[in-house]
PDB file of N, CA and C in Angstrom:
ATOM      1  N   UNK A   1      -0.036  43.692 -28.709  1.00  0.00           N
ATOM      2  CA  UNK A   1       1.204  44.225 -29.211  1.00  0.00           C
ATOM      3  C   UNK A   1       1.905  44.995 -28.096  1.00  0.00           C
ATOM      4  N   UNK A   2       2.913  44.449 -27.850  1.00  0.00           N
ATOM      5  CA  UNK A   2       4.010  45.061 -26.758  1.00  0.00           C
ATOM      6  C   UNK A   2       4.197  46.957 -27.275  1.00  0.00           C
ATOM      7  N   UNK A   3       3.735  48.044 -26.776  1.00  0.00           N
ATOM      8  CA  UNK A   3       4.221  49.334 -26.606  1.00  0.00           C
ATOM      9  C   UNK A   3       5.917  49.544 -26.076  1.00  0.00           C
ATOM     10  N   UNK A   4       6.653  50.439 -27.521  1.00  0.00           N
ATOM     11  CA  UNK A   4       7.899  51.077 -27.077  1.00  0.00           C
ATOM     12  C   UNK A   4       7.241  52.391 -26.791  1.00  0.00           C
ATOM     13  N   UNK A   5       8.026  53.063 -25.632  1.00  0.00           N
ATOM     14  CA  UNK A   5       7.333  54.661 -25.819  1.00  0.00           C
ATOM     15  C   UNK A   5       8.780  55.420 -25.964  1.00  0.00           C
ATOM     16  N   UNK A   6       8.956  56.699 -26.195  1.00  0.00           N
ATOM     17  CA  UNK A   6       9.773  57.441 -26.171  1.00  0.00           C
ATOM     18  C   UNK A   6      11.629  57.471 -25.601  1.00  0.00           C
ATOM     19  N   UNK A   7      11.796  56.179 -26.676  1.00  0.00           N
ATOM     20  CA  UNK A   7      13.288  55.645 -26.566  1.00  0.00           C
ATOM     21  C   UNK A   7      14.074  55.890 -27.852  1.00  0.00           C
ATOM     22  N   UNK A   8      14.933  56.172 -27.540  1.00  0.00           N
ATOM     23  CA  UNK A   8      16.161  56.506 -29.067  1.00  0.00           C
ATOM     24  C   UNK A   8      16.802  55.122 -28.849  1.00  0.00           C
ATOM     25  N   UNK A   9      17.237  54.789 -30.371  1.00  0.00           N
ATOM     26  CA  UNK A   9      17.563  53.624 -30.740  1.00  0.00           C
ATOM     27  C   UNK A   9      18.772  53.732 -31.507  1.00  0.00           C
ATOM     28  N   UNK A  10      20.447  53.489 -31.463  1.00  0.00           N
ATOM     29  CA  UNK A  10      21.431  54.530 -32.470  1.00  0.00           C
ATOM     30  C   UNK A  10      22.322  53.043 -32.747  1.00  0.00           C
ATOM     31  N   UNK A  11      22.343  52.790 -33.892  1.00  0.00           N
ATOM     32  CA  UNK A  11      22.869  52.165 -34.534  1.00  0.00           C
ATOM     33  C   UNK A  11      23.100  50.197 -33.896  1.00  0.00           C
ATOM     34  N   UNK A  12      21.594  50.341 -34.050  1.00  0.00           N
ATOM     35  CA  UNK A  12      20.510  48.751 -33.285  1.00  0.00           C
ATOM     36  C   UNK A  12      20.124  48.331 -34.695  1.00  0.00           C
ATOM     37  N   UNK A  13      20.153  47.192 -34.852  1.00  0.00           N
ATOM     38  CA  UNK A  13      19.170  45.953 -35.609  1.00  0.00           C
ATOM     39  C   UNK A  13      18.079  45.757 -34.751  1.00  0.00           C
ATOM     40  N   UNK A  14      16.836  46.045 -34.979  1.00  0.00           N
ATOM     41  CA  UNK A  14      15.684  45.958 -34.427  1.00  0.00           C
ATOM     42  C   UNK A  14      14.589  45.789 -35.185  1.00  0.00           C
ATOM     43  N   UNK A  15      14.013  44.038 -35.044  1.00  0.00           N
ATOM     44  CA  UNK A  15      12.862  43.357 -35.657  1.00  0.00           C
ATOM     45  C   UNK A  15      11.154  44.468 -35.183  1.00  0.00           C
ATOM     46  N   UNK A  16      10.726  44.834 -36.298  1.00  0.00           N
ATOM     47  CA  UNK A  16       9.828  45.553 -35.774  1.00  0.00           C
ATOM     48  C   UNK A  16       8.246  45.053 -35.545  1.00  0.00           C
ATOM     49  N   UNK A  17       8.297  44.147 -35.687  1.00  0.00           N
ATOM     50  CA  UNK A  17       7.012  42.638 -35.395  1.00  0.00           C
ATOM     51  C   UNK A  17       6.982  42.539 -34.060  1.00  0.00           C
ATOM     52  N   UNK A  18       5.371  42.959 -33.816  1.00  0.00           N
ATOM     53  CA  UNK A  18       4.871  42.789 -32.490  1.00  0.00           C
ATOM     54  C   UNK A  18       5.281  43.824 -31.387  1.00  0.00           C
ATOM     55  N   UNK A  19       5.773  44.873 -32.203  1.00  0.00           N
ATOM     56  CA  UNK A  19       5.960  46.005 -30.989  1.00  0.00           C
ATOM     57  C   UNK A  19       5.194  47.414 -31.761  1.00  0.00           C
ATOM     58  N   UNK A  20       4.948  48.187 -30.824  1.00  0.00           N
ATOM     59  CA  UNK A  20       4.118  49.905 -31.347  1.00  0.00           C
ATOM     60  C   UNK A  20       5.093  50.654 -30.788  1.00  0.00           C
ATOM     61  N   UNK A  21       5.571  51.145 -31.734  1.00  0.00           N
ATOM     62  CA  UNK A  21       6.623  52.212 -31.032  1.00  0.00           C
ATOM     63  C   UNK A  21       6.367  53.603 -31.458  1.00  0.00           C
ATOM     64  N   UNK A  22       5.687  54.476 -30.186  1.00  0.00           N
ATOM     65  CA  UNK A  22       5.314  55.881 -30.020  1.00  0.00           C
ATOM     66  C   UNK A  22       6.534  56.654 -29.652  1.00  0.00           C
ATOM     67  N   UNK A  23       6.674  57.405 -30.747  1.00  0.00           N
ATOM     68  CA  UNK A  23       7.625  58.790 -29.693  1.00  0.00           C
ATOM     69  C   UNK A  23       8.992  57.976 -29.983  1.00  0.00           C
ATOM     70  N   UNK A  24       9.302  57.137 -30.832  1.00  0.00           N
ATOM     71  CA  UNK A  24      10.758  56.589 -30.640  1.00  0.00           C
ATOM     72  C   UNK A  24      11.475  57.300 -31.618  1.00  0.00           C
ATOM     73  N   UNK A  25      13.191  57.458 -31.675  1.00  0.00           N
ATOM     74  CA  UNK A  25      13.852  57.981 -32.776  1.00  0.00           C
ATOM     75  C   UNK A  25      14.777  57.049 -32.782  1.00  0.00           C
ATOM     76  N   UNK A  26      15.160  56.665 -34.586  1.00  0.00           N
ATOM     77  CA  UNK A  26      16.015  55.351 -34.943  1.00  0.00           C
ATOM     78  C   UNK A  26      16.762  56.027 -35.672  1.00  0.00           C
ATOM     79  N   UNK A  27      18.430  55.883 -35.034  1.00  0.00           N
ATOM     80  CA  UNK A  27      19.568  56.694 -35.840  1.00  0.00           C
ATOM     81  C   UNK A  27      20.217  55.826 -36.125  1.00  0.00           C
ATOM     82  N   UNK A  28      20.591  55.581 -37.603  1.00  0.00           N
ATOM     83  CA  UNK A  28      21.401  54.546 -38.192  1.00  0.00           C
ATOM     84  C   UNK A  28      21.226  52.949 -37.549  1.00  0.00           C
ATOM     85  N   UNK A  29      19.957  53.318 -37.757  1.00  0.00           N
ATOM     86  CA  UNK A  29      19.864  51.413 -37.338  1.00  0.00           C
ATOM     87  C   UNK A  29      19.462  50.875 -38.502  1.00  0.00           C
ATOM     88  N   UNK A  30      18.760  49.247 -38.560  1.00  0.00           N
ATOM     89  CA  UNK A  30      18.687  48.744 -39.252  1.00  0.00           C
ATOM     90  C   UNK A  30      17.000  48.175 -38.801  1.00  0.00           C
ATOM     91  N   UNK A  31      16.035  48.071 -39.594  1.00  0.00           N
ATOM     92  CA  UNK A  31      14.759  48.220 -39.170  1.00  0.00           C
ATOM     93  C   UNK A  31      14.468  46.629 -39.896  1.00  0.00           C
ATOM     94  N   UNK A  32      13.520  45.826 -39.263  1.00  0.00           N
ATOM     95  CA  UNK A  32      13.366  44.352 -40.040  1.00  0.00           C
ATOM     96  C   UNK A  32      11.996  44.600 -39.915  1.00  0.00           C
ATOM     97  N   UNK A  33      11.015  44.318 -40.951  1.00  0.00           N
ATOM     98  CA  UNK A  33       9.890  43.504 -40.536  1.00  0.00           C
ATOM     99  C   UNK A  33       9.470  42.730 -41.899  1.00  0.00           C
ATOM    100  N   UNK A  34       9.050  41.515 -40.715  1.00  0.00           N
ATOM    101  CA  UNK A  34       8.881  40.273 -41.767  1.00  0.00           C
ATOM    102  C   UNK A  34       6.835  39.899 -41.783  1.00  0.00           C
ATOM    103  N   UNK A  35       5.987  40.531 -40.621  1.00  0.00           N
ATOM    104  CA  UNK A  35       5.092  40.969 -40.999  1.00  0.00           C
ATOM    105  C   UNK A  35       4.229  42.027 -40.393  1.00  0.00           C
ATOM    106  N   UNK A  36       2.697  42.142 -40.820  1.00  0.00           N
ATOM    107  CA  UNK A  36       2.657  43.077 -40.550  1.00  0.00           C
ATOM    108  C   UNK A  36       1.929  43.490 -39.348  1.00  0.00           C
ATOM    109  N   UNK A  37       2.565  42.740 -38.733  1.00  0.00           N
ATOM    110  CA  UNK A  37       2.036  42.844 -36.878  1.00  0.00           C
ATOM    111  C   UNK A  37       2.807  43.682 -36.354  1.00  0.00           C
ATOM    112  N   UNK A  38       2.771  45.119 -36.551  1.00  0.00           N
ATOM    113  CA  UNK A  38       3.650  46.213 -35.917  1.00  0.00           C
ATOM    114  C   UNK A  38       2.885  47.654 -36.335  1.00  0.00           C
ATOM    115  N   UNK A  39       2.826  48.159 -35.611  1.00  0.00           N
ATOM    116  CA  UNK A  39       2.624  49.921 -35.496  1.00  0.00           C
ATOM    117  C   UNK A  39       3.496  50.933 -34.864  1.00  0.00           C
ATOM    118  N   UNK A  40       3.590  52.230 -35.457  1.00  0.00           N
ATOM    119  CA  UNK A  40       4.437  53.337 -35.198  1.00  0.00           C
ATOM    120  C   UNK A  40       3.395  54.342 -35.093  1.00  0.00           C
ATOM    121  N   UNK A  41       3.484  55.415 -34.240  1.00  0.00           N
ATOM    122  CA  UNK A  41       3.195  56.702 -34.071  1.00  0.00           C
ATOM    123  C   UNK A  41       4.273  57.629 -33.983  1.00  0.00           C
ATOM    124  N   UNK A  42       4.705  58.995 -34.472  1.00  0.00           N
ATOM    125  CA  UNK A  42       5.556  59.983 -34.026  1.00  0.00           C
ATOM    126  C   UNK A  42       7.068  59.593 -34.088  1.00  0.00           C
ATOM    127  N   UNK A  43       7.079  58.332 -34.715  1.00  0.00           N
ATOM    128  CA  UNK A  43       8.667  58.420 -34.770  1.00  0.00           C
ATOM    129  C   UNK A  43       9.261  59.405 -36.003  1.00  0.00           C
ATOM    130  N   UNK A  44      10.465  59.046 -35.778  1.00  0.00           N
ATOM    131  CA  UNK A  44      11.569  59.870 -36.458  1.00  0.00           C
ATOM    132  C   UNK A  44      12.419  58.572 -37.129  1.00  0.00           C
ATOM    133  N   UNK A  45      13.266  58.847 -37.975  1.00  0.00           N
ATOM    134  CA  UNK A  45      14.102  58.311 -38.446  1.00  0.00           C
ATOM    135  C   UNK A  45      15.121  58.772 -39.199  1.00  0.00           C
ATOM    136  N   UNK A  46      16.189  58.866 -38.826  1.00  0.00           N
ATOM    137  CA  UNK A  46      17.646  59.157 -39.687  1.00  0.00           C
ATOM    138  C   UNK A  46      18.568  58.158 -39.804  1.00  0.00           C
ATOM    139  N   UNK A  47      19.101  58.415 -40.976  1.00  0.00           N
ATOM    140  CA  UNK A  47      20.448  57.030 -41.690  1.00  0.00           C
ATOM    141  C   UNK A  47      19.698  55.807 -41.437  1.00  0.00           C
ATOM    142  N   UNK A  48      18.722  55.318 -41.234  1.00  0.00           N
ATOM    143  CA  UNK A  48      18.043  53.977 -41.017  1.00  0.00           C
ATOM    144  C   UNK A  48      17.671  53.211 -42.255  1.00  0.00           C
ATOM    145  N   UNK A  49      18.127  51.902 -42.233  1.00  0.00           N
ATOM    146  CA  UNK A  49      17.691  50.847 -43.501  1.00  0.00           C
ATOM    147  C   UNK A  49      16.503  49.715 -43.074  1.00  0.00           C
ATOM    148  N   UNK A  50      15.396  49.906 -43.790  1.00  0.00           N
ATOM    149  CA  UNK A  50      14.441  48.965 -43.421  1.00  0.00           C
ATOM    150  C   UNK A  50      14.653  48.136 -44.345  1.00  0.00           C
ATOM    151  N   UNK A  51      14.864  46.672 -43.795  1.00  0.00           N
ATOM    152  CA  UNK A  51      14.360  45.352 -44.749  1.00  0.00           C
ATOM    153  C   UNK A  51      13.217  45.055 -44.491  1.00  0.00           C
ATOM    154  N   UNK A  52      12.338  44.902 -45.519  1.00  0.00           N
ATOM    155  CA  UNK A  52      10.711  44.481 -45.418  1.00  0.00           C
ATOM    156  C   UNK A  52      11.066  43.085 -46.121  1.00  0.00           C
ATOM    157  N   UNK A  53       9.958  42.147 -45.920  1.00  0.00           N
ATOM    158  CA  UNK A  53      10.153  40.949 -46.739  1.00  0.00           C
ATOM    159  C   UNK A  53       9.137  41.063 -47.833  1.00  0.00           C
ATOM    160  N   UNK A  54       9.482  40.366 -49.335  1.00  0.00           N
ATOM    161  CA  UNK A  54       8.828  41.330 -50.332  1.00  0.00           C
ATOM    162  C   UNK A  54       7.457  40.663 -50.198  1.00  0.00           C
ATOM    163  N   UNK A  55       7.487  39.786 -49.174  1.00  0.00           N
ATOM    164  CA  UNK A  55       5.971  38.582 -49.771  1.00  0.00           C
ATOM    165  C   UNK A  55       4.823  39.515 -49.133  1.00  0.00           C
ATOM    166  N   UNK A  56       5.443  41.105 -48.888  1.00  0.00           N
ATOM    167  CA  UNK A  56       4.351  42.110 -47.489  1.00  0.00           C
ATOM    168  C   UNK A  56       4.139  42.378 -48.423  1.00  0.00           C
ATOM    169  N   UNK A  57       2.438  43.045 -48.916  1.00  0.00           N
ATOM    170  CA  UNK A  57       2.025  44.129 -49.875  1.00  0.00           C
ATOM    171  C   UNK A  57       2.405  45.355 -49.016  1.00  0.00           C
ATOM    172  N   UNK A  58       2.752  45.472 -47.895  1.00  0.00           N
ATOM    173  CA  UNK A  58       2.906  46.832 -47.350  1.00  0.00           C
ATOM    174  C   UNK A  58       4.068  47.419 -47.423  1.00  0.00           C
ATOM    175  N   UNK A  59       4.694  46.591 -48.196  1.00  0.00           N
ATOM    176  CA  UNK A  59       6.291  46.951 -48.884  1.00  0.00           C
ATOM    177  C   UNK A  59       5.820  48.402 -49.603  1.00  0.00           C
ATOM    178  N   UNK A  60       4.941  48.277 -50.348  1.00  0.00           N
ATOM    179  CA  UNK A  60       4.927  49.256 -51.436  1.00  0.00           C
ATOM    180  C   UNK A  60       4.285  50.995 -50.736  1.00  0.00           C
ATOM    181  N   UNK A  61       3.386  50.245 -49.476  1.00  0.00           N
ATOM    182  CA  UNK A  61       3.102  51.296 -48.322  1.00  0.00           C
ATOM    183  C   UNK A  61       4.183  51.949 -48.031  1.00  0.00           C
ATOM    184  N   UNK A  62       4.801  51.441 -47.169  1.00  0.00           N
ATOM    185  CA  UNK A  62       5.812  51.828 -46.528  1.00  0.00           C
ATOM    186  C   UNK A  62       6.762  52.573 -47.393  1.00  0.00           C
ATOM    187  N   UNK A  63       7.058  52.226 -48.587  1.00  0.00           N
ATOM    188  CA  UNK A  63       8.144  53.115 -49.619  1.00  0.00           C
ATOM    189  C   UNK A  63       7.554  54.205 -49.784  1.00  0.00           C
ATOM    190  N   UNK A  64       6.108  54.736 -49.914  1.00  0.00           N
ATOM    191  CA  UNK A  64       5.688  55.859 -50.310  1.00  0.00           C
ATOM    192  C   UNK A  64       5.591  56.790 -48.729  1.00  0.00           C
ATOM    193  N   UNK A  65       5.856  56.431 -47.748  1.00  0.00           N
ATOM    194  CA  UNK A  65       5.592  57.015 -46.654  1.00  0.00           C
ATOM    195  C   UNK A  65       6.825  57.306 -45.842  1.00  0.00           C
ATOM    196  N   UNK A  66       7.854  56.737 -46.559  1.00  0.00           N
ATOM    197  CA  UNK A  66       9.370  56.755 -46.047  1.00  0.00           C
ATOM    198  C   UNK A  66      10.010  57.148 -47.425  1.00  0.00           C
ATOM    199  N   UNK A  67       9.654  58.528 -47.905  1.00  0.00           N
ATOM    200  CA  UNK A  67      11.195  58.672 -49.098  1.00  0.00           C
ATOM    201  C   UNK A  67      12.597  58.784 -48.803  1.00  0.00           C
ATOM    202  N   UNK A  68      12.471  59.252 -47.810  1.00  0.00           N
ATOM    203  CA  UNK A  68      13.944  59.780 -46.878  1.00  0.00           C
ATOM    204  C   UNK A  68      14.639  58.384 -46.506  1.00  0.00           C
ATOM    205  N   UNK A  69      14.026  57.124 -46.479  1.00  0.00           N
ATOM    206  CA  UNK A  69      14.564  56.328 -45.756  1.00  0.00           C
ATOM    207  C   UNK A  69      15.283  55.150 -47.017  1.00  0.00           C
ATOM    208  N   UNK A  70      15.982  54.158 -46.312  1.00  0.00           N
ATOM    209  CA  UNK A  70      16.338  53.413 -47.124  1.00  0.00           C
ATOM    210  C   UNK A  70      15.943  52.057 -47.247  1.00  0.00           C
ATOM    211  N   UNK A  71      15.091  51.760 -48.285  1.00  0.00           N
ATOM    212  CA  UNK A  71      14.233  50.517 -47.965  1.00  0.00           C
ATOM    213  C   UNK A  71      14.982  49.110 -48.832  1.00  0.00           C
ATOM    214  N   UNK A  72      14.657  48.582 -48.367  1.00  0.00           N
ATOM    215  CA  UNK A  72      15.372  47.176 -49.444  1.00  0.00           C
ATOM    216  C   UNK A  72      14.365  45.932 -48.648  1.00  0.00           C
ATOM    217  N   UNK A  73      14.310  44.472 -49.986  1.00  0.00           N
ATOM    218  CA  UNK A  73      13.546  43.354 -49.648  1.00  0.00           C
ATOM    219  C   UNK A  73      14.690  42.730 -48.530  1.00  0.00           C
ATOM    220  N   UNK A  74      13.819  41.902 -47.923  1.00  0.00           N
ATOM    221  CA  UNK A  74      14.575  41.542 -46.682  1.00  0.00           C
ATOM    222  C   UNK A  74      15.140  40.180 -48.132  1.00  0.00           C
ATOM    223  N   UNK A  75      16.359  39.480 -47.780  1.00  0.00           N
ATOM    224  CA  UNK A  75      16.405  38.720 -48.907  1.00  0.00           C
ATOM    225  C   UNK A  75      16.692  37.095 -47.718  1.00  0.00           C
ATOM    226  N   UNK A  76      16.755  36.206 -48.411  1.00  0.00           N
ATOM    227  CA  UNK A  76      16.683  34.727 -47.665  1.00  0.00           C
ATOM    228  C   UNK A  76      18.595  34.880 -47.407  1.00  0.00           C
ATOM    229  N   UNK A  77      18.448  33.929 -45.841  1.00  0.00           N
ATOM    230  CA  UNK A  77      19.983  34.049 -45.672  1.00  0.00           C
ATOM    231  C   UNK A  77      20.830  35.070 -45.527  1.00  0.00           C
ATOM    232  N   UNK A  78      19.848  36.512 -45.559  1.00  0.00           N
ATOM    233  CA  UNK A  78      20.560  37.328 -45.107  1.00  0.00           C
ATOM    234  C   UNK A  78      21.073  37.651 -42.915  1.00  0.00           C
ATOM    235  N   UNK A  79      22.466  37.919 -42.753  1.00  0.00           N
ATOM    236  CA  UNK A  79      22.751  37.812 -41.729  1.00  0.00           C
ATOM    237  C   UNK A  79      22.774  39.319 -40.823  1.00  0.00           C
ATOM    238  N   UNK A  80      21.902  39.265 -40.046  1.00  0.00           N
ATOM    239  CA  UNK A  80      21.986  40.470 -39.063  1.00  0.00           C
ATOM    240  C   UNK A  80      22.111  40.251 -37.660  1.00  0.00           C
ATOM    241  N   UNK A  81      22.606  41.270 -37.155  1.00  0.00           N
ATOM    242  CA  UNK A  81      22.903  40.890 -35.868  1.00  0.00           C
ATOM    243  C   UNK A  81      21.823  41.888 -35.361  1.00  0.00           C
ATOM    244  N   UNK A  82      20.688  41.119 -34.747  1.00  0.00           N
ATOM    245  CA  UNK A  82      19.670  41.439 -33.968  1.00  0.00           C
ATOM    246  C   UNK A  82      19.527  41.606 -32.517  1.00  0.00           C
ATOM    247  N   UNK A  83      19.094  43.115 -32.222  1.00  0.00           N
ATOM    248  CA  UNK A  83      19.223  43.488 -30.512  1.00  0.00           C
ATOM    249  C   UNK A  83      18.088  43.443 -30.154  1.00  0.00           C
ATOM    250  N   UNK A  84      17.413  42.986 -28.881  1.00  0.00           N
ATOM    251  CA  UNK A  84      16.294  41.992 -28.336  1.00  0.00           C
ATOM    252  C   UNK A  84      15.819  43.952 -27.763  1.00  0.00           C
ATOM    253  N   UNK A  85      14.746  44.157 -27.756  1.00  0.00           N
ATOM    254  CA  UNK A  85      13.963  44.883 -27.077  1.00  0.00           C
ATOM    255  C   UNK A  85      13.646  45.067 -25.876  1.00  0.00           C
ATOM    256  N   UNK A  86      14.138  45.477 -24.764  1.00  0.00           N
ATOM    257  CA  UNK A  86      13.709  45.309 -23.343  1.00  0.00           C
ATOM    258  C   UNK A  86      12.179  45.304 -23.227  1.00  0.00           C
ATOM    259  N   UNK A  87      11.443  44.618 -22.285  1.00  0.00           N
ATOM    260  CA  UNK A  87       9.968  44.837 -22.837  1.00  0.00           C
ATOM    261  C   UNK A  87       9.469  44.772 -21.438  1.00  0.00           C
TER     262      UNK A  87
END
């Protein structure tokens, strides 16, 4: 799994599959993950919307560990404009 370390992220579409992001802060972005090949340490998050896809049982994880945040099922055909990760 590719490591983000200590980068702010402000109003990015960013797939969160296959990256660990330590120390990052996500301001008004838009958070994707479709599975569950991803880890976080120490982040932060403000105004941020995660789409999970509902077929994750970690949908129901993630809602209890993010009240502050805004979660929704990722739905089919939905269109985002996705920013690639420098890596």
């Amino acid at each position: 799994m590719q490591r983000v370390m200590d980068q702010v992220f402000e109003n990015e579409t960013i797939v969160f599959d296959g990256f660990h992001f330590i120390g990052c802060s996500f301001i008004n972005c838009i958070l994707i993950i479709t599975s569950g090949t991803f880890d976080f340490d120490r982040c932060t998050y403000r105004g941020t919307t995660f789409y999970v896809d509902p077929k994750l049982s970690i949908f129901d994880v993630k809602q209890s560990l993010y009240e502050d945040a805004d979660l929704h099922a990722l739905e089919d055909g939905i269109a985002l404009d996705v920013v690639a990760i420098e890596r």
